[in-house]
N, C-alpha and C. Protein backbone atom coordinates (compact mmCIF):
# COMPACT_ATOMS: atom_id res chain seq x y z
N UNK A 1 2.16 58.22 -25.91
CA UNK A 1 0.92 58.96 -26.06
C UNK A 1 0.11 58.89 -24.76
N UNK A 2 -1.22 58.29 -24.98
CA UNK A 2 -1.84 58.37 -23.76
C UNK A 2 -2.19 56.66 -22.85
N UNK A 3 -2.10 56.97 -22.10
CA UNK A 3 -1.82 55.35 -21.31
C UNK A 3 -3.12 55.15 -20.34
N UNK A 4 -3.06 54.03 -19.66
CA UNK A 4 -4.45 53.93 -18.49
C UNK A 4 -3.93 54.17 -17.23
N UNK A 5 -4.85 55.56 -17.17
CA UNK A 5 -4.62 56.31 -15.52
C UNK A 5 -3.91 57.62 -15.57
N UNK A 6 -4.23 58.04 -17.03
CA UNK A 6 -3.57 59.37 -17.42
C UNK A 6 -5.00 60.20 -17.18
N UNK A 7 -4.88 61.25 -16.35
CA UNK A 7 -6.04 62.34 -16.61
C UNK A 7 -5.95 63.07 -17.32
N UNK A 8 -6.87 63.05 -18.89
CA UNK A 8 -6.96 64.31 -19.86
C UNK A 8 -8.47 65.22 -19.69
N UNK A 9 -8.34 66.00 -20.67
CA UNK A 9 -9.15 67.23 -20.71
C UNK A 9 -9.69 66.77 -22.38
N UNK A 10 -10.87 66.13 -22.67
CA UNK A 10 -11.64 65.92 -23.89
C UNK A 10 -12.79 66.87 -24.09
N UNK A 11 -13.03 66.41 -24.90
CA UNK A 11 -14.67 66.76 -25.73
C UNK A 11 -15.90 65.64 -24.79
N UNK A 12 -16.20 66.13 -24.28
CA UNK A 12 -17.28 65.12 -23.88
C UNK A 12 -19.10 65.31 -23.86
N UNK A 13 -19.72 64.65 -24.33
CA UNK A 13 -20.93 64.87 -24.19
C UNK A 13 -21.58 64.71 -22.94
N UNK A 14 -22.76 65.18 -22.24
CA UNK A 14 -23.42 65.38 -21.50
C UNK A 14 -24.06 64.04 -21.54
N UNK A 15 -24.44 63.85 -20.13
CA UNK A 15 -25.24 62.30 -20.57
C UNK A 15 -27.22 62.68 -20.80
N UNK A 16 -27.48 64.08 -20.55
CA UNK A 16 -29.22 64.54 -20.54
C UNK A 16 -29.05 65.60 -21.32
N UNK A 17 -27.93 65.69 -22.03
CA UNK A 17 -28.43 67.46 -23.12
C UNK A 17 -27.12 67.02 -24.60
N UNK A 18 -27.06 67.52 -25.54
CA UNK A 18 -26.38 67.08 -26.64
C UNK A 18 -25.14 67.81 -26.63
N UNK A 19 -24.91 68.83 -25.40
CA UNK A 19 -24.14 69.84 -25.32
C UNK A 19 -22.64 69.32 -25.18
N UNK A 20 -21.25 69.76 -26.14
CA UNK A 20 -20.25 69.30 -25.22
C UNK A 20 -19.43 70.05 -24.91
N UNK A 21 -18.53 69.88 -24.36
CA UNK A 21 -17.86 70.51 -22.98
C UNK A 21 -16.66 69.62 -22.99
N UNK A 22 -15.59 70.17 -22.61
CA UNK A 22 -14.30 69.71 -22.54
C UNK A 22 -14.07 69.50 -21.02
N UNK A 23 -13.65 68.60 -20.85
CA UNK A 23 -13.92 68.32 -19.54
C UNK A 23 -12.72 66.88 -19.12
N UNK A 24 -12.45 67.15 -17.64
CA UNK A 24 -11.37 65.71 -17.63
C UNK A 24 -12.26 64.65 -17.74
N UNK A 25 -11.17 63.42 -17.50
CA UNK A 25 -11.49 62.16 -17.48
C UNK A 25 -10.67 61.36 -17.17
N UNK A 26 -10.58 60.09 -16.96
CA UNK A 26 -9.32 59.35 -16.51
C UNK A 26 -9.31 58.31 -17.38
N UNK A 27 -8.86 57.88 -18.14
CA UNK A 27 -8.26 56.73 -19.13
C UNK A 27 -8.07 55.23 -18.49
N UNK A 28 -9.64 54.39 -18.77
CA UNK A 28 -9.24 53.48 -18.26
C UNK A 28 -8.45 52.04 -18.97
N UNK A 29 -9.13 52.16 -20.34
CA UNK A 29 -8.18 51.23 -21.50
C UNK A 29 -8.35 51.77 -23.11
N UNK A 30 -7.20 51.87 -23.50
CA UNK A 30 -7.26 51.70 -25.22
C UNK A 30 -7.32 50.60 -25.97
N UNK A 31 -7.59 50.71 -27.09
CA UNK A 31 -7.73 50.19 -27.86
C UNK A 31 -7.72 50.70 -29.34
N UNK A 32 -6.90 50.51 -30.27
CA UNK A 32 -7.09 51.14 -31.41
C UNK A 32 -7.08 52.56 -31.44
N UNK A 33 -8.12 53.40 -31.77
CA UNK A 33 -8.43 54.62 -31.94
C UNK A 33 -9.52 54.53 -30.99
N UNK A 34 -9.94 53.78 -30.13
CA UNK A 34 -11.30 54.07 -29.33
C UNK A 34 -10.40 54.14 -27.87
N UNK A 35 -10.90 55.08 -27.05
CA UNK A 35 -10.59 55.17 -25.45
C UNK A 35 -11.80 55.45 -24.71
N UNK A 36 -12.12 54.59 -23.65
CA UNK A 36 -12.59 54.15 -22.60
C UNK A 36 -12.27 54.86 -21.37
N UNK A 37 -13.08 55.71 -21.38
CA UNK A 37 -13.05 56.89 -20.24
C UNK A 37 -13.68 57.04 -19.21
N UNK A 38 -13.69 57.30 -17.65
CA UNK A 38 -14.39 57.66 -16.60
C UNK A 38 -14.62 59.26 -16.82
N UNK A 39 -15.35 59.72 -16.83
CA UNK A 39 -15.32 61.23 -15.94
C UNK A 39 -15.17 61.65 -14.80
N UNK A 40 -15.01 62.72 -14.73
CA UNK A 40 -14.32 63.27 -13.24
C UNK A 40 -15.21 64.32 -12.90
N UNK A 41 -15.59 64.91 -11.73
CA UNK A 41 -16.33 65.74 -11.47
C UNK A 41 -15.65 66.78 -10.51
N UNK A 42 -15.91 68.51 -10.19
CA UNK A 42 -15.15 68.43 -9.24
C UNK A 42 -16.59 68.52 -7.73
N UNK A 43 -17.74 67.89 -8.04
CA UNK A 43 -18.58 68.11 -6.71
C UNK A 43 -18.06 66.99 -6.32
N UNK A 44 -17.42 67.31 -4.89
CA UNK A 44 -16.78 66.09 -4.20
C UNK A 44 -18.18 65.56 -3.49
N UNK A 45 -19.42 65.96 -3.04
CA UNK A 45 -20.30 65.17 -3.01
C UNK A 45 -20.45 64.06 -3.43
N UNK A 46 -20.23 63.47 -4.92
CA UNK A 46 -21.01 62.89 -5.58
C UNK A 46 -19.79 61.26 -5.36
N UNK A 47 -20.58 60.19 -5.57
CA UNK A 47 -20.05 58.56 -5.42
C UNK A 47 -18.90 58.79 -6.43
N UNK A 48 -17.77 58.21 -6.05
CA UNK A 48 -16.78 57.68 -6.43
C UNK A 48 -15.52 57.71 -6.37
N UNK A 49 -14.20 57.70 -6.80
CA UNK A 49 -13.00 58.18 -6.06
C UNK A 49 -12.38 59.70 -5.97
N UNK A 50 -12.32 59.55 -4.75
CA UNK A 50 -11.36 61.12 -4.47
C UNK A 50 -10.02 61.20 -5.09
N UNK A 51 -9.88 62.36 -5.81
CA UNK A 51 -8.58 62.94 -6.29
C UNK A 51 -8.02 64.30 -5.66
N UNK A 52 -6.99 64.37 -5.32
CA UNK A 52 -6.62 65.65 -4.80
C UNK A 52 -5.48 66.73 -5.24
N UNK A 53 -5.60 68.18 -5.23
CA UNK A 53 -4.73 68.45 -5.50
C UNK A 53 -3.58 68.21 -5.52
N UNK A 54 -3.19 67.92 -4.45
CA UNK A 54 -1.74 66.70 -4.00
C UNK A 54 -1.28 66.10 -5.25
N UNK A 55 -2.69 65.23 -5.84
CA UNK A 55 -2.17 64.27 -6.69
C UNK A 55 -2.06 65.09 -8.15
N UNK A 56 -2.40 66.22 -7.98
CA UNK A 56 -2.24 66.89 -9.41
C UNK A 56 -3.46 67.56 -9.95
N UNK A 57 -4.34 67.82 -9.08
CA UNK A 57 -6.04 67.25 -9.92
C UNK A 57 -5.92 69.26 -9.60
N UNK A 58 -6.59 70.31 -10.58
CA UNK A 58 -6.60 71.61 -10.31
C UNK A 58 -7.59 71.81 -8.78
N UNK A 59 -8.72 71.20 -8.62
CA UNK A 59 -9.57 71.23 -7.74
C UNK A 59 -9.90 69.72 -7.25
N UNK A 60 -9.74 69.35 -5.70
CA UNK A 60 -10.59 68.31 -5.40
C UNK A 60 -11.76 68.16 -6.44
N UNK A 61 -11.84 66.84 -6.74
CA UNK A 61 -12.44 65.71 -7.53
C UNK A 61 -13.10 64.72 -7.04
N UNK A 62 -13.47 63.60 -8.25
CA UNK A 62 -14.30 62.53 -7.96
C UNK A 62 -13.88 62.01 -9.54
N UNK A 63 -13.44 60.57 -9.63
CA UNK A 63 -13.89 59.69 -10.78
C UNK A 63 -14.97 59.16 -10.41
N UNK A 64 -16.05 59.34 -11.28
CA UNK A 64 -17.34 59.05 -11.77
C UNK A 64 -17.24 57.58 -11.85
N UNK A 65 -17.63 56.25 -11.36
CA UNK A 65 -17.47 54.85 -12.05
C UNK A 65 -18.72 54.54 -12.92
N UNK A 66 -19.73 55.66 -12.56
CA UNK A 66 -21.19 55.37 -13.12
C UNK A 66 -21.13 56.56 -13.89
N UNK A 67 -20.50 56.96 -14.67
CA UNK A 67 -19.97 58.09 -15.84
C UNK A 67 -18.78 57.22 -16.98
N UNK A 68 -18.97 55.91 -17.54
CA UNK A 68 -18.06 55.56 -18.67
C UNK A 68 -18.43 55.85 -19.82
N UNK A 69 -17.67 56.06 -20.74
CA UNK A 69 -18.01 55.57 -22.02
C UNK A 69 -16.46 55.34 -23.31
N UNK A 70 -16.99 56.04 -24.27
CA UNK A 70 -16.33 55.42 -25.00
C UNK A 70 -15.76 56.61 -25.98
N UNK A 71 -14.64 57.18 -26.22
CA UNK A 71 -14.15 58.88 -27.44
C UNK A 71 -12.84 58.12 -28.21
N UNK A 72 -13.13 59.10 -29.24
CA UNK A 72 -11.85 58.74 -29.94
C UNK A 72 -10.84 59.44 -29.78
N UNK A 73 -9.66 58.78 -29.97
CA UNK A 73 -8.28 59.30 -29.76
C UNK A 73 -8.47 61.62 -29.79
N UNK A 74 -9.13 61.89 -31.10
CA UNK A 74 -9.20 62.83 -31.58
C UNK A 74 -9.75 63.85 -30.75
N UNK A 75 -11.18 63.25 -29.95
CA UNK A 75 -11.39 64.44 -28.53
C UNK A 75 -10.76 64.48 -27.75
N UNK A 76 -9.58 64.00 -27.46
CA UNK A 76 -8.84 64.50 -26.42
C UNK A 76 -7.85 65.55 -26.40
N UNK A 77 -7.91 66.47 -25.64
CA UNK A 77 -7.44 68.09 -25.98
C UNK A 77 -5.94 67.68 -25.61
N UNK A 78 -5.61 67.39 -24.15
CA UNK A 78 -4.34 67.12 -23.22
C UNK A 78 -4.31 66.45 -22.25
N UNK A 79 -3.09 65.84 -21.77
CA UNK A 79 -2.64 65.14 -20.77
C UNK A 79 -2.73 65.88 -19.69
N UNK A 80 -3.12 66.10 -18.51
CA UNK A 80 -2.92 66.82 -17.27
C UNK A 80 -2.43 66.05 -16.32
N UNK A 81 -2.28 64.84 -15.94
CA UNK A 81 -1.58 64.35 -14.89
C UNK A 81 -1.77 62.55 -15.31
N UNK A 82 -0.95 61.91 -14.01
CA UNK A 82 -1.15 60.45 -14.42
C UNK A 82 -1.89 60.03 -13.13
N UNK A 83 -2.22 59.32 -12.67
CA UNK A 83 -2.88 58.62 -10.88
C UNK A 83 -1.23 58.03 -10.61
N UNK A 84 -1.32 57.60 -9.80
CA UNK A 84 -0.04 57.34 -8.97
C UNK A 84 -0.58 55.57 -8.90
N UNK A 85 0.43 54.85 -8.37
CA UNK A 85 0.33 53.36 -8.51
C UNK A 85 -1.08 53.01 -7.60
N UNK A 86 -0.77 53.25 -6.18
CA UNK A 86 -1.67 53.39 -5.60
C UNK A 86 -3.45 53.67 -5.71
N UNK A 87 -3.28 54.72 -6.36
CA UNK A 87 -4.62 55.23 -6.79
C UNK A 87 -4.92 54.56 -8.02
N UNK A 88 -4.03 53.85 -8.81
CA UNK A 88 -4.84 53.12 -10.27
C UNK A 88 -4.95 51.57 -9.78
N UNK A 89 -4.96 51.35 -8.58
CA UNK A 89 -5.04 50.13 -8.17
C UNK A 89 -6.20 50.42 -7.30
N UNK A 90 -6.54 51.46 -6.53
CA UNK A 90 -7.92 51.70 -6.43
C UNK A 90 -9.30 51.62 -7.10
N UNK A 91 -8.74 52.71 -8.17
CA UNK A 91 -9.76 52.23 -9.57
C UNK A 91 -10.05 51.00 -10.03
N UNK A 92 -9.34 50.17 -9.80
CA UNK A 92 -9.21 48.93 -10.77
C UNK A 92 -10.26 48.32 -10.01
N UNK A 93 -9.68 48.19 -8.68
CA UNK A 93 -10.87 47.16 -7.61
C UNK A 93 -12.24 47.88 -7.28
N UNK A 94 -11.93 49.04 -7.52
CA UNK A 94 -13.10 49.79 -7.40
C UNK A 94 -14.62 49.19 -8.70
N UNK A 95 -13.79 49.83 -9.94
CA UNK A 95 -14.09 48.93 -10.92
C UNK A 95 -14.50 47.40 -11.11
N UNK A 96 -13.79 46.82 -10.80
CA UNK A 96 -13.73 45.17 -10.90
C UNK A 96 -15.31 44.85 -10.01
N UNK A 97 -15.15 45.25 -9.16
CA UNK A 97 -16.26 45.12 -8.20
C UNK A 97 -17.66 45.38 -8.59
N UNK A 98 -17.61 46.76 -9.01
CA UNK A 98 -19.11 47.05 -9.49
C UNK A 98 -19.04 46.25 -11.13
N UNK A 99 -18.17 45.66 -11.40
CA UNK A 99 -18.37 44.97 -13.09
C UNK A 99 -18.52 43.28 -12.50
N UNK A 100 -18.27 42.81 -10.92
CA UNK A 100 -18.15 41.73 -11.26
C UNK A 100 -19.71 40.99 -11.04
N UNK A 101 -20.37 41.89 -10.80
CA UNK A 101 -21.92 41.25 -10.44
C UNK A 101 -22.46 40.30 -12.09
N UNK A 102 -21.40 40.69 -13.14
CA UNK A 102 -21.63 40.40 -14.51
C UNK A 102 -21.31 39.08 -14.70
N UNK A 103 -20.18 39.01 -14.14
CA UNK A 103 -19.57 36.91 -13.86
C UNK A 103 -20.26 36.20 -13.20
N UNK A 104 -21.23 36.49 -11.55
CA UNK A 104 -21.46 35.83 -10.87
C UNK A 104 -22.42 34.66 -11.33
């Protein structure tokens, strides 16, 4: 099914309007019926990791690290690509980092 570092296309809510929109995301852990999602953006302006067509992405991107939350199995429409080893080992430290100010 769906694994961590798979990019799908969900249901997602807006984080300032109730509106939703199907939209990617990158899968960072499951659990049960709950998945733990980044969003993706394609304004490459904005903080966080670059994705590229190369890697599969329809338009240069961005995973959001300050865009998580939390959908069930059920909003997710499709699989569109996976990150490559490389790039989910980015995320991770990318991640780890801005979460570890929580241990110190």
């Amino acid at each position: 099914m769906y694994e961590p570092g798979d990019i799908i296309l969900a249901s997602i809510q807006f984080t300032d309007t109730y509106e939703i929109k199907k939209r990617p995301a990158v899968i960072l852990f499951k659990e049960y019926n709950n998945i733990v999602i980044a969003g993706i953006t394609s304004n490459t302006e904005m903080e966080g990791i670059p994705i590229t067509k190369k890697e599969g992405a329809i338009k240069e991107s961005v995973i959001k690290l300050n865009y998580i939350f939390t959908i069930s199995s059920i909003m997710i429409s499709k699989k569109l690509f996976s990150l490559n080893t490389n790039k989910k080992k980015i995320l991770h430290d990318k991640l780890t980092k801005k979460i570890n100010p929580l241990i110190s």
